[in-house]
N, C-alpha and C. Protein backbone atom coordinates (compact mmCIF):
# COMPACT_ATOMS: atom_id res chain seq x y z
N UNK A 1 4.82 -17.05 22.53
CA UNK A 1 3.79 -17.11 21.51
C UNK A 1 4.34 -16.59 20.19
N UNK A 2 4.28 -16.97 19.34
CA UNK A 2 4.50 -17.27 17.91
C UNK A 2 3.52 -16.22 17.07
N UNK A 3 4.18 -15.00 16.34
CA UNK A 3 3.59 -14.21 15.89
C UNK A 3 3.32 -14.56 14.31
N UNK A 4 2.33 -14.45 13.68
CA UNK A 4 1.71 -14.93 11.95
C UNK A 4 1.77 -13.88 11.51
N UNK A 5 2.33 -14.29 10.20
CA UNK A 5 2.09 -12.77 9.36
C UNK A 5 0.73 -12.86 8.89
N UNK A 6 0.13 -12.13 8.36
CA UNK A 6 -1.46 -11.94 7.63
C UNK A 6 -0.91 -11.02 6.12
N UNK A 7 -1.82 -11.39 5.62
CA UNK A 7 -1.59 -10.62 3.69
C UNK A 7 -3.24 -10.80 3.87
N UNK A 8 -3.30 -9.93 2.73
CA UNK A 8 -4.83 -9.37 2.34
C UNK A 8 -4.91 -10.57 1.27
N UNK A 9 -6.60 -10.89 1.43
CA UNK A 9 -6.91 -12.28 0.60
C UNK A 9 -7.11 -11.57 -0.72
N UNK A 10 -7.42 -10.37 -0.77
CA UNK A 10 -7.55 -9.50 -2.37
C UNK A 10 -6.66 -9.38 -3.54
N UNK A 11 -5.22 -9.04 -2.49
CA UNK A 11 -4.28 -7.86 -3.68
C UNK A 11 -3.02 -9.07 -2.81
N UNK A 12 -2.52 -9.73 -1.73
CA UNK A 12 -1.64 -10.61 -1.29
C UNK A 12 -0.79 -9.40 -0.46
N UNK A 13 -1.51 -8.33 -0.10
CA UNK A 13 -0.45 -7.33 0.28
C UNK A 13 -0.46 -7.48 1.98
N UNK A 14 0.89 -7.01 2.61
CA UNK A 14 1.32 -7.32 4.15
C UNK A 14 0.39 -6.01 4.60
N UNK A 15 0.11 -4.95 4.06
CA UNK A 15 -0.43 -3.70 4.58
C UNK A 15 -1.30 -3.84 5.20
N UNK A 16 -1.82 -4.90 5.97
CA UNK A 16 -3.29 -5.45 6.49
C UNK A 16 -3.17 -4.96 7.68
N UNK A 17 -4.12 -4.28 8.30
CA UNK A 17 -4.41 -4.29 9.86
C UNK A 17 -5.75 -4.24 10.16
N UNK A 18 -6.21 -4.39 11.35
CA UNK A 18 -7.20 -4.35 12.37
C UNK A 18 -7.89 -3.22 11.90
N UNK A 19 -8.93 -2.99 11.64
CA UNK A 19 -10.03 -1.48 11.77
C UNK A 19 -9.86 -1.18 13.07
N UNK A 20 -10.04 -1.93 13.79
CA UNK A 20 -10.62 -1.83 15.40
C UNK A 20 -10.29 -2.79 16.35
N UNK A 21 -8.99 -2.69 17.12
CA UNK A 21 -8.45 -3.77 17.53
C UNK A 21 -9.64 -4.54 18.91
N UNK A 22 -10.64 -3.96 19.09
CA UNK A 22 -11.42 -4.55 19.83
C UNK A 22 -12.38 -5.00 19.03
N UNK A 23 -12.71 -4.86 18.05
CA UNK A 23 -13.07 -5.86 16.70
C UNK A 23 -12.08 -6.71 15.68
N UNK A 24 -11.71 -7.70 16.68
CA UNK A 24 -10.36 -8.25 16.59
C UNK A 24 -10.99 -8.71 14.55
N UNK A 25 -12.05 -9.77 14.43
CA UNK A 25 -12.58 -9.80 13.31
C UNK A 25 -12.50 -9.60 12.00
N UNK A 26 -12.33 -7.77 12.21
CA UNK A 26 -12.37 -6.98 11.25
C UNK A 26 -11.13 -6.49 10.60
N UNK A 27 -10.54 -6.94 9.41
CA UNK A 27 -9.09 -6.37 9.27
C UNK A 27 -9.68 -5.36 7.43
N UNK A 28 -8.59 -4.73 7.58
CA UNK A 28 -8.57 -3.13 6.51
C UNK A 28 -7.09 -3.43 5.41
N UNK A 29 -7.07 -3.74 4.47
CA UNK A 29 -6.26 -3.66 3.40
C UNK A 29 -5.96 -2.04 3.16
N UNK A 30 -4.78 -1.94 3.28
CA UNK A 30 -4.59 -0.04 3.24
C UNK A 30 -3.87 0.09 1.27
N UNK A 31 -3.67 -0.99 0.79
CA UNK A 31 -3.04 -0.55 -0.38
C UNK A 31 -4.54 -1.19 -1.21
N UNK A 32 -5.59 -1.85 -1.30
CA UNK A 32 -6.52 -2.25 -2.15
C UNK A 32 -7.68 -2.02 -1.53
N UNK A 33 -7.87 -1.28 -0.24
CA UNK A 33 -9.24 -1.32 0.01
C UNK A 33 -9.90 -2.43 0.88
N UNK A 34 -9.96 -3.02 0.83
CA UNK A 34 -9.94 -4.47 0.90
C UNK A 34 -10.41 -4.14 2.87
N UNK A 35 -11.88 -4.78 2.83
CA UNK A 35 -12.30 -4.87 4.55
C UNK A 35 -13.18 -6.42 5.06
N UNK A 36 -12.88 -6.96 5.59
CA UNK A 36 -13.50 -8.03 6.21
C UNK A 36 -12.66 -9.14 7.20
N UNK A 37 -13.17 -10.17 7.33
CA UNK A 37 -13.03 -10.93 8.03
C UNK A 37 -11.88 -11.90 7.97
N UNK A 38 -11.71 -12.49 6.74
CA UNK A 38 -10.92 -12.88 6.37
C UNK A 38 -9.72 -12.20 6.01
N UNK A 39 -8.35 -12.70 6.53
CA UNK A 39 -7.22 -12.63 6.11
C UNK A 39 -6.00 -14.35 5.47
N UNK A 40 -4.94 -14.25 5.09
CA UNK A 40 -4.27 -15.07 4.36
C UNK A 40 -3.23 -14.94 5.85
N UNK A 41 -2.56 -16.51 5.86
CA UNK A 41 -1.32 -16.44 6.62
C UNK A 41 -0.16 -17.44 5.82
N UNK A 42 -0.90 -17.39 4.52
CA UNK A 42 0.23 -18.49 3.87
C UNK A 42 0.74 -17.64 3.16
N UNK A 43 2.03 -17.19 2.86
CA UNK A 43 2.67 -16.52 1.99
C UNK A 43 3.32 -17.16 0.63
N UNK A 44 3.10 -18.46 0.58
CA UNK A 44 3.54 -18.43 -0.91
C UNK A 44 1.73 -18.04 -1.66
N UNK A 45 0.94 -18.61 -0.82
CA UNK A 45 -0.71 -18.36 -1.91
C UNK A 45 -0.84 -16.82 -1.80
N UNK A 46 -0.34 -15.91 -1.08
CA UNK A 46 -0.15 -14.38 -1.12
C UNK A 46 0.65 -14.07 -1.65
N UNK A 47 2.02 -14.50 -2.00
CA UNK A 47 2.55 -13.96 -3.48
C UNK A 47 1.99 -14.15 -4.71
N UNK A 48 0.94 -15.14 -4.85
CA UNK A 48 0.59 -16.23 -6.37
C UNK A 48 -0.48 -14.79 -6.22
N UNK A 49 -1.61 -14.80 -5.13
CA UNK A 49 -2.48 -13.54 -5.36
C UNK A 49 -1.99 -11.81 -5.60
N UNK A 50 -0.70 -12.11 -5.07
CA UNK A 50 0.17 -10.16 -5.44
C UNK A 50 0.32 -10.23 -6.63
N UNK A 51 0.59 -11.36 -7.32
CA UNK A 51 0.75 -11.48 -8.85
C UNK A 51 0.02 -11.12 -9.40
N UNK A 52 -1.23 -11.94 -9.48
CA UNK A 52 -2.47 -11.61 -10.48
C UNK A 52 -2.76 -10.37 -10.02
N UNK A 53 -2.87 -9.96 -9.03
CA UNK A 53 -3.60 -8.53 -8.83
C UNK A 53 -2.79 -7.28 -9.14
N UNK A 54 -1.43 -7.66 -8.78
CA UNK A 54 -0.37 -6.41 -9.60
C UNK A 54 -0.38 -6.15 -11.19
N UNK A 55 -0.52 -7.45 -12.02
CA UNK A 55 -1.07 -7.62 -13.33
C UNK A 55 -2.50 -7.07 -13.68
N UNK A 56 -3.48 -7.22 -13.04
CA UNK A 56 -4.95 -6.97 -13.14
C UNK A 56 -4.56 -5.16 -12.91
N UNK A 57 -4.02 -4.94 -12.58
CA UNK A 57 -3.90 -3.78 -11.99
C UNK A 57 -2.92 -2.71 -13.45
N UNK A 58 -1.78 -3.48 -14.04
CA UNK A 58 -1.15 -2.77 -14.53
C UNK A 58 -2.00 -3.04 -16.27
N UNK A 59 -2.89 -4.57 -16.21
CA UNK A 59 -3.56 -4.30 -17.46
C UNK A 59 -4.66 -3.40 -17.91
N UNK A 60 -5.23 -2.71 -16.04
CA UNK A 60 -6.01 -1.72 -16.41
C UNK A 60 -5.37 -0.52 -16.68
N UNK A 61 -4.79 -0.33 -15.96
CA UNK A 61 -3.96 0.73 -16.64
C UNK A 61 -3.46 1.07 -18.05
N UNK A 62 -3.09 -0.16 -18.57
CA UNK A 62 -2.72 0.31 -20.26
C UNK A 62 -3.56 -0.24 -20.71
N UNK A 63 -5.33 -0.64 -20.04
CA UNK A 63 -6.49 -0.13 -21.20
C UNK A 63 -6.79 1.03 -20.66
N UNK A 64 -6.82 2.07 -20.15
CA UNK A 64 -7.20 3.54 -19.72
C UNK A 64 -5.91 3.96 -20.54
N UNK A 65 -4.61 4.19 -20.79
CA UNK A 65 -3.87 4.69 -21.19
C UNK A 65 -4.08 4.31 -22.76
N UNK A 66 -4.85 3.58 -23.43
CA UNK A 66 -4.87 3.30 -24.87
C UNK A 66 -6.33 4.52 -25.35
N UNK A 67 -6.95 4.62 -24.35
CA UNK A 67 -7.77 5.56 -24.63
C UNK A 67 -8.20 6.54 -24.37
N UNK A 68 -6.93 7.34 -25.03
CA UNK A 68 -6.83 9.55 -24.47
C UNK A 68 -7.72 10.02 -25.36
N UNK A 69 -8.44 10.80 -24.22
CA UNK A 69 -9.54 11.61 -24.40
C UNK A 69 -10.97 10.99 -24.65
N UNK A 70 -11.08 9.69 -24.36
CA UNK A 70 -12.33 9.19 -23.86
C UNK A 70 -13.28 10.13 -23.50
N UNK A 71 -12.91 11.07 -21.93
CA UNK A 71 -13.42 11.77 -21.43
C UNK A 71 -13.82 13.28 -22.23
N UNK A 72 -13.20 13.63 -22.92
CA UNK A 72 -13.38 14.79 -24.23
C UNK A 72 -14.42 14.53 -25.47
N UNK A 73 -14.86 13.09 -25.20
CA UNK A 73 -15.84 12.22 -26.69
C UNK A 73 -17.17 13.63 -26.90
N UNK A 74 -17.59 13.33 -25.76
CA UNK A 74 -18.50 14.12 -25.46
C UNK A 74 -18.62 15.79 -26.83
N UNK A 75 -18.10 16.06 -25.80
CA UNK A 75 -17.51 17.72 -26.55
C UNK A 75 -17.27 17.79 -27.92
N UNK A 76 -16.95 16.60 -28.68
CA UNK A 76 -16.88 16.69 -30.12
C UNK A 76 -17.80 16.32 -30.58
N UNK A 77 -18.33 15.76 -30.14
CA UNK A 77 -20.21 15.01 -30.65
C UNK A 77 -20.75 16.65 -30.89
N UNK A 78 -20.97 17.41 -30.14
CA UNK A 78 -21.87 18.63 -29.90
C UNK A 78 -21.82 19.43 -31.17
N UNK A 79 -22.40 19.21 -32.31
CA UNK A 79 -22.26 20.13 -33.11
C UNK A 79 -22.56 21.68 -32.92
N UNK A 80 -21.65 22.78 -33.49
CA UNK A 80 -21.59 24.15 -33.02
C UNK A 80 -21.66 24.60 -31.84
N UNK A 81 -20.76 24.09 -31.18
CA UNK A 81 -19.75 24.56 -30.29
C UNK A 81 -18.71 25.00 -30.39
């Protein structure tokens, strides 16, 4: 018998396993979170999805990194403090 790889239909990542191997069903993305039913066994459409989501991922990042001290806004609003 002929073993398939599986990638997460979310992020295209191999980190996929079973929640509950007697809930054969149910598989767990360990690098995106990622829980349900569906998994991917085609690996070129799971690299095309590691793409966009490694991108989606690094463009949030340098919009949170364009805006230091977001979280500090607050505290300067407060007059006499």
């Amino acid at each position: 018998m002929k073993k398939s790889v599986k990638f997460c239909p979310n992020c295209g990542s191999l980190n996929i396993k079973w929640v509950n191997p007697q809930m054969w069903s149910i598989w767990k993305c360990w690098d995106c979170g990622y829980q349900g039913a569906v998994v991917l066994e085609d690996g070129e459409m799971a690299d095309k999805i590691r793409e966009k989501f490694l991108e989606k991922i690094k463009n949030e990042f340098a919009d949170h990194e364009d805006k230091p001290g977001e979280e500090n806004k607050e505290d300067e609003d407060k007059p006499g403090e």
